[in-house]
N, C-alpha and C. Protein backbone atom coordinates (compact mmCIF):
# COMPACT_ATOMS: atom_id res chain seq x y z
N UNK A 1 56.04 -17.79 -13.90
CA UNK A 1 57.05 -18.63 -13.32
C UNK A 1 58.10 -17.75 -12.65
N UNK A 2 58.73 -18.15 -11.11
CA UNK A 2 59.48 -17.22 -10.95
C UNK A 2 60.52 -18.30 -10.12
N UNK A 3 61.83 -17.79 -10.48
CA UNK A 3 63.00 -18.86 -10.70
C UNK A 3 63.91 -17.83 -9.45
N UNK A 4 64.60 -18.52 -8.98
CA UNK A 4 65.92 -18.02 -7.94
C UNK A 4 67.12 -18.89 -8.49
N UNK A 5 68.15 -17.65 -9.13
CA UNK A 5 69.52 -18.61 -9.08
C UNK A 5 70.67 -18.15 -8.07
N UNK A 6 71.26 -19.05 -6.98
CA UNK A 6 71.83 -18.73 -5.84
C UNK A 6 73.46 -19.54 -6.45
N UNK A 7 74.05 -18.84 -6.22
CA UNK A 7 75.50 -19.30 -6.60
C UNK A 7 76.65 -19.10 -5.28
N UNK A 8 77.33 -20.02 -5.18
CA UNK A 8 78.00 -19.93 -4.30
C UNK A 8 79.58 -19.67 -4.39
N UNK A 9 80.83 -20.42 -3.44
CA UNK A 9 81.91 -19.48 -3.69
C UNK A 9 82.40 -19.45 -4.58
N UNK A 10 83.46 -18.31 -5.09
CA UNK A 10 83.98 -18.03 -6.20
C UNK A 10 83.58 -17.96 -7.01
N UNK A 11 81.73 -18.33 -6.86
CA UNK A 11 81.45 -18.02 -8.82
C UNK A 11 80.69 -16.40 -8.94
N UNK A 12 81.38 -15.53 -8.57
CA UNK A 12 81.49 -14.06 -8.63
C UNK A 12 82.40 -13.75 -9.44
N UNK A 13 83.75 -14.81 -9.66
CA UNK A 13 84.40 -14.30 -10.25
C UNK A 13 84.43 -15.12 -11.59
N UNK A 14 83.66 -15.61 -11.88
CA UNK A 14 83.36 -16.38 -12.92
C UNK A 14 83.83 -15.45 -14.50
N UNK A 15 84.34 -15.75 -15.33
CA UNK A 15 85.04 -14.98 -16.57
C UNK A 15 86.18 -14.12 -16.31
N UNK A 16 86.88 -14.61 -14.79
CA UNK A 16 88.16 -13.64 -14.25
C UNK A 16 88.86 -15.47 -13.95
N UNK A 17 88.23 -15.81 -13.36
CA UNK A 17 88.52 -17.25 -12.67
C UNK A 17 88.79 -18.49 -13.36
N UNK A 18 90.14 -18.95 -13.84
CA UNK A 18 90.43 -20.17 -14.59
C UNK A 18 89.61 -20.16 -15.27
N UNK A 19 89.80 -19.35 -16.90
CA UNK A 19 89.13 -19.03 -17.77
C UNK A 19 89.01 -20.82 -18.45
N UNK A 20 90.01 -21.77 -18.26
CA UNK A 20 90.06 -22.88 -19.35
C UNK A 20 89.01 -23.93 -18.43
N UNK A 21 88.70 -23.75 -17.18
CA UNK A 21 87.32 -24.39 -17.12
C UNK A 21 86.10 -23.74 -16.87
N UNK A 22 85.83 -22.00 -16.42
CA UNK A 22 84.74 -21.75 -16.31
C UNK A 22 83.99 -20.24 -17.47
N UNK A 23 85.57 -20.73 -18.15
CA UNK A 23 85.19 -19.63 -19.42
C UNK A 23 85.52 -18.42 -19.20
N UNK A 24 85.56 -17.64 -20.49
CA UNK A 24 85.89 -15.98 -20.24
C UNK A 24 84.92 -15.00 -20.17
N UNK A 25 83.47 -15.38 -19.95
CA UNK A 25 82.09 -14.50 -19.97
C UNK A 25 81.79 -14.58 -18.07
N UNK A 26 81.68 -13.13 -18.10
CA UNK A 26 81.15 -12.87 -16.54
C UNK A 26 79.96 -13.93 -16.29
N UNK A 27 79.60 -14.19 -15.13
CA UNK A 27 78.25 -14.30 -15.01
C UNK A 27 77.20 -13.62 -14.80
N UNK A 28 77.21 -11.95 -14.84
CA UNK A 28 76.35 -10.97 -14.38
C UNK A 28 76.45 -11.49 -16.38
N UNK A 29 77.28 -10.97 -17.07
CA UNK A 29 76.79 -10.90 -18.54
C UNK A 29 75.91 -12.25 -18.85
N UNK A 30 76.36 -13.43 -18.56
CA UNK A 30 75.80 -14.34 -18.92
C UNK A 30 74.11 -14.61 -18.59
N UNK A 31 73.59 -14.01 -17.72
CA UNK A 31 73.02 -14.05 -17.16
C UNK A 31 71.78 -12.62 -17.52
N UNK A 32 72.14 -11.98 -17.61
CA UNK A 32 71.59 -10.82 -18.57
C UNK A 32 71.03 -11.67 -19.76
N UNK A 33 72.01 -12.14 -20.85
CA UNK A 33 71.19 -12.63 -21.60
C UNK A 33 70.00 -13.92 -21.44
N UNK A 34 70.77 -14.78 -20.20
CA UNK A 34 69.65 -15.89 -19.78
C UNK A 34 68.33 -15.03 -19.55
N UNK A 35 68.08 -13.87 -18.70
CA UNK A 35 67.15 -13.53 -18.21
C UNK A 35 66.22 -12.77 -19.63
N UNK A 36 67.03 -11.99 -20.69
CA UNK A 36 66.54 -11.36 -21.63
C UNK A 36 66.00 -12.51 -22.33
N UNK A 37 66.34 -13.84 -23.00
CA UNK A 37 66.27 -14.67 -23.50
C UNK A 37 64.49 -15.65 -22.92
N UNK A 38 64.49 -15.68 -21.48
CA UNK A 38 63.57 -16.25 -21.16
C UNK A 38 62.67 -14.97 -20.11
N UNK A 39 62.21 -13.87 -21.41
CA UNK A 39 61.22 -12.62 -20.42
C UNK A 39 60.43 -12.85 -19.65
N UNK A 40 59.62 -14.13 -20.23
CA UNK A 40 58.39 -14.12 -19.21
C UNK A 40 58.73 -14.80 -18.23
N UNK A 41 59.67 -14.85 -17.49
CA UNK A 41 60.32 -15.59 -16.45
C UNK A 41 60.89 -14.49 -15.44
N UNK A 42 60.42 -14.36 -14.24
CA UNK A 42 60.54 -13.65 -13.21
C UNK A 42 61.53 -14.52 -12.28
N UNK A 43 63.06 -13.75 -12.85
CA UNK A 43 64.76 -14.20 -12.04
C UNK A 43 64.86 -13.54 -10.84
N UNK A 44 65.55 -14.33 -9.63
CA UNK A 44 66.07 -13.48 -8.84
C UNK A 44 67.38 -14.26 -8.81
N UNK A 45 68.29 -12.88 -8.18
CA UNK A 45 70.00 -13.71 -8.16
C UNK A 45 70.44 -13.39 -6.76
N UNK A 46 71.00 -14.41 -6.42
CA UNK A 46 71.90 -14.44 -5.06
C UNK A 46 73.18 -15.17 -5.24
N UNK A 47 74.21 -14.46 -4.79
CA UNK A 47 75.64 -14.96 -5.01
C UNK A 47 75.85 -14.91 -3.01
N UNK A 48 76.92 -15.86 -2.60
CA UNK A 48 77.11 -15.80 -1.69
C UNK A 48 78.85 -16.48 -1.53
N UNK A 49 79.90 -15.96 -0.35
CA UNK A 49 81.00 -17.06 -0.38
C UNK A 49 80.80 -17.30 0.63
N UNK A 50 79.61 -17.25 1.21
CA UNK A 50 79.41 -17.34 2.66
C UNK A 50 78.35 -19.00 2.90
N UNK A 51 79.07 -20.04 4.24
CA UNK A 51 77.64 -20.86 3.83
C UNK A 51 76.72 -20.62 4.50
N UNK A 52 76.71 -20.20 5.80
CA UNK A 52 75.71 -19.68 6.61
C UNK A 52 74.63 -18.78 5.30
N UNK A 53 75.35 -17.68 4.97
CA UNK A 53 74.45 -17.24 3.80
C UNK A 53 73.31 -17.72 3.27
N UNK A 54 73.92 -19.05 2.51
CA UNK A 54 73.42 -19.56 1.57
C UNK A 54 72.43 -20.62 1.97
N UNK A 55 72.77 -20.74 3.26
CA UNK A 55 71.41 -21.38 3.92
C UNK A 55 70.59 -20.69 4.32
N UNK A 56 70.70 -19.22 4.57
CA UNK A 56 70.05 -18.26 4.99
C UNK A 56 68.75 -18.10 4.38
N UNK A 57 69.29 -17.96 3.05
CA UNK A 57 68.47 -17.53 1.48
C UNK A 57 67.64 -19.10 1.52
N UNK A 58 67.97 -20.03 1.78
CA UNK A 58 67.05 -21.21 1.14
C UNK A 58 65.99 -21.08 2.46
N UNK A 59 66.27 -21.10 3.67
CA UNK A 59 65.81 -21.06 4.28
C UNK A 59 64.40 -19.79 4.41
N UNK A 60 64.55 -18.31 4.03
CA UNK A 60 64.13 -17.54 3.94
C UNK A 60 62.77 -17.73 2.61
N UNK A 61 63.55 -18.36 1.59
CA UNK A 61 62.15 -18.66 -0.02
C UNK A 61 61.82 -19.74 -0.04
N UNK A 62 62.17 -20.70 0.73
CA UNK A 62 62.15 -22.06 0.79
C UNK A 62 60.86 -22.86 0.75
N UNK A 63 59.84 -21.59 1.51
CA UNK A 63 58.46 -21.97 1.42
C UNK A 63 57.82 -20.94 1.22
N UNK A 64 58.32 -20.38 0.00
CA UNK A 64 57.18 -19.49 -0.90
C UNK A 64 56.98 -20.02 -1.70
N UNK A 65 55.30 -20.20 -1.67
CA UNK A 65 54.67 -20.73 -2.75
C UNK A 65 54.79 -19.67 -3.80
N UNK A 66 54.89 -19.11 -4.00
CA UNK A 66 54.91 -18.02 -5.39
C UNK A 66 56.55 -18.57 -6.17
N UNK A 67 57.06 -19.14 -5.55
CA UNK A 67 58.50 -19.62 -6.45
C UNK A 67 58.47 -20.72 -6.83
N UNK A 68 58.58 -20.74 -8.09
CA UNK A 68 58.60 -22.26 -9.04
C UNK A 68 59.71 -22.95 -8.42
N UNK A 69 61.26 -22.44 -8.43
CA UNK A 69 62.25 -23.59 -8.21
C UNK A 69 63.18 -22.42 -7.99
N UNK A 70 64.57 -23.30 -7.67
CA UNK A 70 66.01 -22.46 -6.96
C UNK A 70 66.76 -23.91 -7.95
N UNK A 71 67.86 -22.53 -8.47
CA UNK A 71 68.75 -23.10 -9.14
C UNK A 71 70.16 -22.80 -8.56
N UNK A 72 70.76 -24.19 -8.24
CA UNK A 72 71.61 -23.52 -7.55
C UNK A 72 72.99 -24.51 -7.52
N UNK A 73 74.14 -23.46 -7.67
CA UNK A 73 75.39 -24.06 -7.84
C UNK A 73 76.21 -23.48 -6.26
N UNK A 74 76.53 -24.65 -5.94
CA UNK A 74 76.93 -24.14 -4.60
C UNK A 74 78.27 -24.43 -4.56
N UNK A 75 78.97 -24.16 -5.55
CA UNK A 75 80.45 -24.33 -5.79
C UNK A 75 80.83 -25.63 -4.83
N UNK A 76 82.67 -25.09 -4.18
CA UNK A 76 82.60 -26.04 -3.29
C UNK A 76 82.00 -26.85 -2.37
N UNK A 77 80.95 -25.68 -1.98
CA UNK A 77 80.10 -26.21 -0.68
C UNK A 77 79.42 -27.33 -1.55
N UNK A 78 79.16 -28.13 -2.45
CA UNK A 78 78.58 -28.81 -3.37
C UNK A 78 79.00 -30.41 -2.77
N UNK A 79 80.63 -30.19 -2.36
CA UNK A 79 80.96 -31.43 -1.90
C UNK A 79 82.01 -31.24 -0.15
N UNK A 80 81.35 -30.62 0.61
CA UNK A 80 81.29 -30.31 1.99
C UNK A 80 79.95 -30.15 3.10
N UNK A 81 79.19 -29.85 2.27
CA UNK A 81 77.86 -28.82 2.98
C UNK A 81 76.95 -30.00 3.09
N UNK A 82 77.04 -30.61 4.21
CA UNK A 82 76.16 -31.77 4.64
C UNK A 82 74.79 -30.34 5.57
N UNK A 83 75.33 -29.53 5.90
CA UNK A 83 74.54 -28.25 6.35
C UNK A 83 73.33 -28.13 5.02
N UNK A 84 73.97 -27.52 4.28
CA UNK A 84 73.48 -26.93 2.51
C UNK A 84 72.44 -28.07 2.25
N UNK A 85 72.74 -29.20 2.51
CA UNK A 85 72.03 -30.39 2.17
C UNK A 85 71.11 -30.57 2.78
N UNK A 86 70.98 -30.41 4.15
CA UNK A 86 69.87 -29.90 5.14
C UNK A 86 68.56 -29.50 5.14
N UNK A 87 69.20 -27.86 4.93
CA UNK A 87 68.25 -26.87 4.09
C UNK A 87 67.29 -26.83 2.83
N UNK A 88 68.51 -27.45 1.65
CA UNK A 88 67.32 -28.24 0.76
C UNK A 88 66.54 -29.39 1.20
N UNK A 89 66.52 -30.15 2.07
CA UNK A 89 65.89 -31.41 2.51
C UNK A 89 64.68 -30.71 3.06
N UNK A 90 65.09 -29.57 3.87
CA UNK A 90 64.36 -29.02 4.67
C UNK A 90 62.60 -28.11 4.17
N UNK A 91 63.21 -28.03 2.67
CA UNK A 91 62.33 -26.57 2.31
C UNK A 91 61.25 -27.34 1.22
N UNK A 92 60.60 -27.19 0.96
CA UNK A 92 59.38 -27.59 -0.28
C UNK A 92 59.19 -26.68 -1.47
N UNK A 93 60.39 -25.72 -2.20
CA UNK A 93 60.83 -25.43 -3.49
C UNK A 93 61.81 -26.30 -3.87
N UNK A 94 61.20 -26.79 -4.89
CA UNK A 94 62.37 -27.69 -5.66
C UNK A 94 63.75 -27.13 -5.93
N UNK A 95 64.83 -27.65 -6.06
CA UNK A 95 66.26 -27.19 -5.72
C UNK A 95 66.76 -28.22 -7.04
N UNK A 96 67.36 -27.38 -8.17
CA UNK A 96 68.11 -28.34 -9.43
C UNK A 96 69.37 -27.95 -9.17
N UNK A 97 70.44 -28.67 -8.86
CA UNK A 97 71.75 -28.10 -8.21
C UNK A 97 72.54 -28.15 -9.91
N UNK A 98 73.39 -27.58 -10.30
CA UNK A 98 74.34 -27.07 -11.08
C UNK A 98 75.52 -26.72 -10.87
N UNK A 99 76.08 -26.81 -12.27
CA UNK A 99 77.96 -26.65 -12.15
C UNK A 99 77.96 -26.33 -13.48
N UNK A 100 78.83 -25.85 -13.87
CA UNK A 100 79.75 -25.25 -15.03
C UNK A 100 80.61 -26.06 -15.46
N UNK A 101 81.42 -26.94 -14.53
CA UNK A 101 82.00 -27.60 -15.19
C UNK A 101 82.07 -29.16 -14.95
N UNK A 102 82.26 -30.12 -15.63
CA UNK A 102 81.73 -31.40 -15.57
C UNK A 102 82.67 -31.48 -14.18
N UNK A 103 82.03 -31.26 -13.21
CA UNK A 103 82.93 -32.40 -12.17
C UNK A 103 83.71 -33.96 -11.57
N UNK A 104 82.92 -34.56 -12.52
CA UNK A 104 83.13 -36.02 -12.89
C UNK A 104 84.44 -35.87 -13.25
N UNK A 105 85.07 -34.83 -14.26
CA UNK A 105 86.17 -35.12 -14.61
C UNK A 105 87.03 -34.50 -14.39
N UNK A 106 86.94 -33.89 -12.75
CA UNK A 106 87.92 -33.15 -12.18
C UNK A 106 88.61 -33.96 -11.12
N UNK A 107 89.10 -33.17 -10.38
CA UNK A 107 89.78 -34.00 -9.10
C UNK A 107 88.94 -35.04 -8.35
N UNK A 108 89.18 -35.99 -7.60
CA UNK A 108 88.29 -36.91 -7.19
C UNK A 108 87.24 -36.50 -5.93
N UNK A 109 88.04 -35.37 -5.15
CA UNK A 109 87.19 -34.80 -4.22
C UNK A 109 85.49 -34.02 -4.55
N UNK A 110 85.94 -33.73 -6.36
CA UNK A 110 84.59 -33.27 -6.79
C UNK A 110 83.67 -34.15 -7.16
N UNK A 111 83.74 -35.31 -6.98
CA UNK A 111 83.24 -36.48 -8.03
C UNK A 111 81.98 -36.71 -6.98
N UNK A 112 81.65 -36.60 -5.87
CA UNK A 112 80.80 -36.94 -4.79
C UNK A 112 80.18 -35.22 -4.53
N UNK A 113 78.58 -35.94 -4.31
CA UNK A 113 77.79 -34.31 -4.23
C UNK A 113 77.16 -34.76 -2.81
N UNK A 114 77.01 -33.75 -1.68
CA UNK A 114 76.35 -33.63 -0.63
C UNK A 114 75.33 -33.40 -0.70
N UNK A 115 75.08 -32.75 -2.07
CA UNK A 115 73.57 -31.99 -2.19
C UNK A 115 72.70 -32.88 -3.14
N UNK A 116 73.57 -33.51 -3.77
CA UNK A 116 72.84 -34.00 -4.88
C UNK A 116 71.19 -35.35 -4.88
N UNK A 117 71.49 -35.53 -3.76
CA UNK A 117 70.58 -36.65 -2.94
C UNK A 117 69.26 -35.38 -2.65
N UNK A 118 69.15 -34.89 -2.21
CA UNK A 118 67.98 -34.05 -1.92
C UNK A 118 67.24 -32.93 -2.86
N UNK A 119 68.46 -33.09 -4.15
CA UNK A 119 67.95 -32.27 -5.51
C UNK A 119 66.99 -32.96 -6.25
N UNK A 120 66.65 -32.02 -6.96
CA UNK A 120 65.48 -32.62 -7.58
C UNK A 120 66.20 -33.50 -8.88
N UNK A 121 67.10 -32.69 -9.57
CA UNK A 121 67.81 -33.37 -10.56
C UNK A 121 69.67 -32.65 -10.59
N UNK A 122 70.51 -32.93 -11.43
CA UNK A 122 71.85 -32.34 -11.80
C UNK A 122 71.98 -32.19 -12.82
N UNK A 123 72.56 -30.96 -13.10
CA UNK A 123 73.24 -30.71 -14.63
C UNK A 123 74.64 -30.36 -14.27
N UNK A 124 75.97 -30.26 -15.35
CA UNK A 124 76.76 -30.39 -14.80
C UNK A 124 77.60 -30.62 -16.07
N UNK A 125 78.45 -29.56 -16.60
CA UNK A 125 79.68 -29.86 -17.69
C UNK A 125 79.56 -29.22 -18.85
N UNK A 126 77.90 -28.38 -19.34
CA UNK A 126 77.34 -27.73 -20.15
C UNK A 126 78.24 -26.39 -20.19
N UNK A 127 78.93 -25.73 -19.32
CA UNK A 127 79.74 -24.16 -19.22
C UNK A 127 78.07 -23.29 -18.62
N UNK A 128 78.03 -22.22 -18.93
CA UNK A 128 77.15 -21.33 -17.94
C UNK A 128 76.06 -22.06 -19.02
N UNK A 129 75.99 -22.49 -19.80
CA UNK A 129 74.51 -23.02 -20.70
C UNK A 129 74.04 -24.04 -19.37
N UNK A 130 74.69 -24.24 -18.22
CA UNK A 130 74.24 -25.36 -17.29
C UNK A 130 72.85 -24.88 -16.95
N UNK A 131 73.10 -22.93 -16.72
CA UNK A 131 71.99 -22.60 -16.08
C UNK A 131 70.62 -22.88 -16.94
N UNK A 132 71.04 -22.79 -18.01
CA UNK A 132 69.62 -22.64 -18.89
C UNK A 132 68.83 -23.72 -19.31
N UNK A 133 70.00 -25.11 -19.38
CA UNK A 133 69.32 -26.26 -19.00
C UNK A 133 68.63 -26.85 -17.82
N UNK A 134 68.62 -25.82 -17.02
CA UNK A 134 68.49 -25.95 -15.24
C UNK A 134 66.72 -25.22 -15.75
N UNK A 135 67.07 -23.67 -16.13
CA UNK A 135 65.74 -22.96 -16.22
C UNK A 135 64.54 -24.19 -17.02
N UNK A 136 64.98 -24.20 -18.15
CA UNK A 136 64.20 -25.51 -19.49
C UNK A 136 63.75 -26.78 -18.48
N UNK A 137 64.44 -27.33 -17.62
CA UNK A 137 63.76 -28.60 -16.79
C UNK A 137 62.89 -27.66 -15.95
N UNK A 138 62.30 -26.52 -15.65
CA UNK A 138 61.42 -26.45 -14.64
C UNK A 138 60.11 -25.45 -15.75
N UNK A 139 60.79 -25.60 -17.20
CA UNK A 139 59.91 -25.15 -17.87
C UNK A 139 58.77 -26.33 -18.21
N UNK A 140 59.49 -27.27 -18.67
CA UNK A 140 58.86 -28.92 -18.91
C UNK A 140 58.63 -29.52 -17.77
């Protein structure tokens, strides 16, 4: 199985960044252990604050058959990126979009997803365990 997790802005600074909603653990650490935790699972990581980027990358694995799925939190672009939304519409690897923190119960601008219509499914409010419930749905 081989998994892509693509993260978008600001979550580079994830365990520096408003520790009281996205926690005080990096995501390079967090993520170390996701990957140690599930070995026989072949990770790749892409961070981007860029959106052109991040369409770049979907666009580029989008139709490799050798990739199970793209996990992917596209921060803000989550509720702007009618683009982002595109690209997943566009590609035939399944796309499980993710968040860290429940957005439902943030400001109202987060409450609506651009992407979420062309995902395969959402997780969303778990803290970085989002990712691993993200990895587990493409295990089952």
């Amino acid at each position: 199985m081989n998994l892509l997790i693509i993260n978008g802005p600001n979550l580079n600074l994830v365990g520096r960044r408003e520790p009281g909603i996205y926690g005080d653990k990096s995501i390079d650490s967090y993520l170390e252990s996701l990957y140690h935790r599930y070995s026989e699972i072949s990770f790749e990581y892409f961070q981007s604050n860029h959106e052109g980027s991040i369409i770049d990358k979907l666009h580029e694995v989008g139709f490799n058959t050798g990739l199970t799925g793209i996990i992917l939190n596209a921060g803000a672009y989550t509720h702007t990126s009618l683009a982002i939304a595109d690209a997943i519409a566009a590609i035939n690897v399944p796309v499980v979009e993710v968040h860290i923190s429940n957005v439902h119960a943030r400001e109202e601008i987060r409450h609506h997803s651009m992407i979420s219509p062309v995902c395969r499914g959402v997780i969303a409010g778990f803290g970085l365990d989002s990712y691993r419930l993200a990895v587990e749905s493409f295990i089952k």
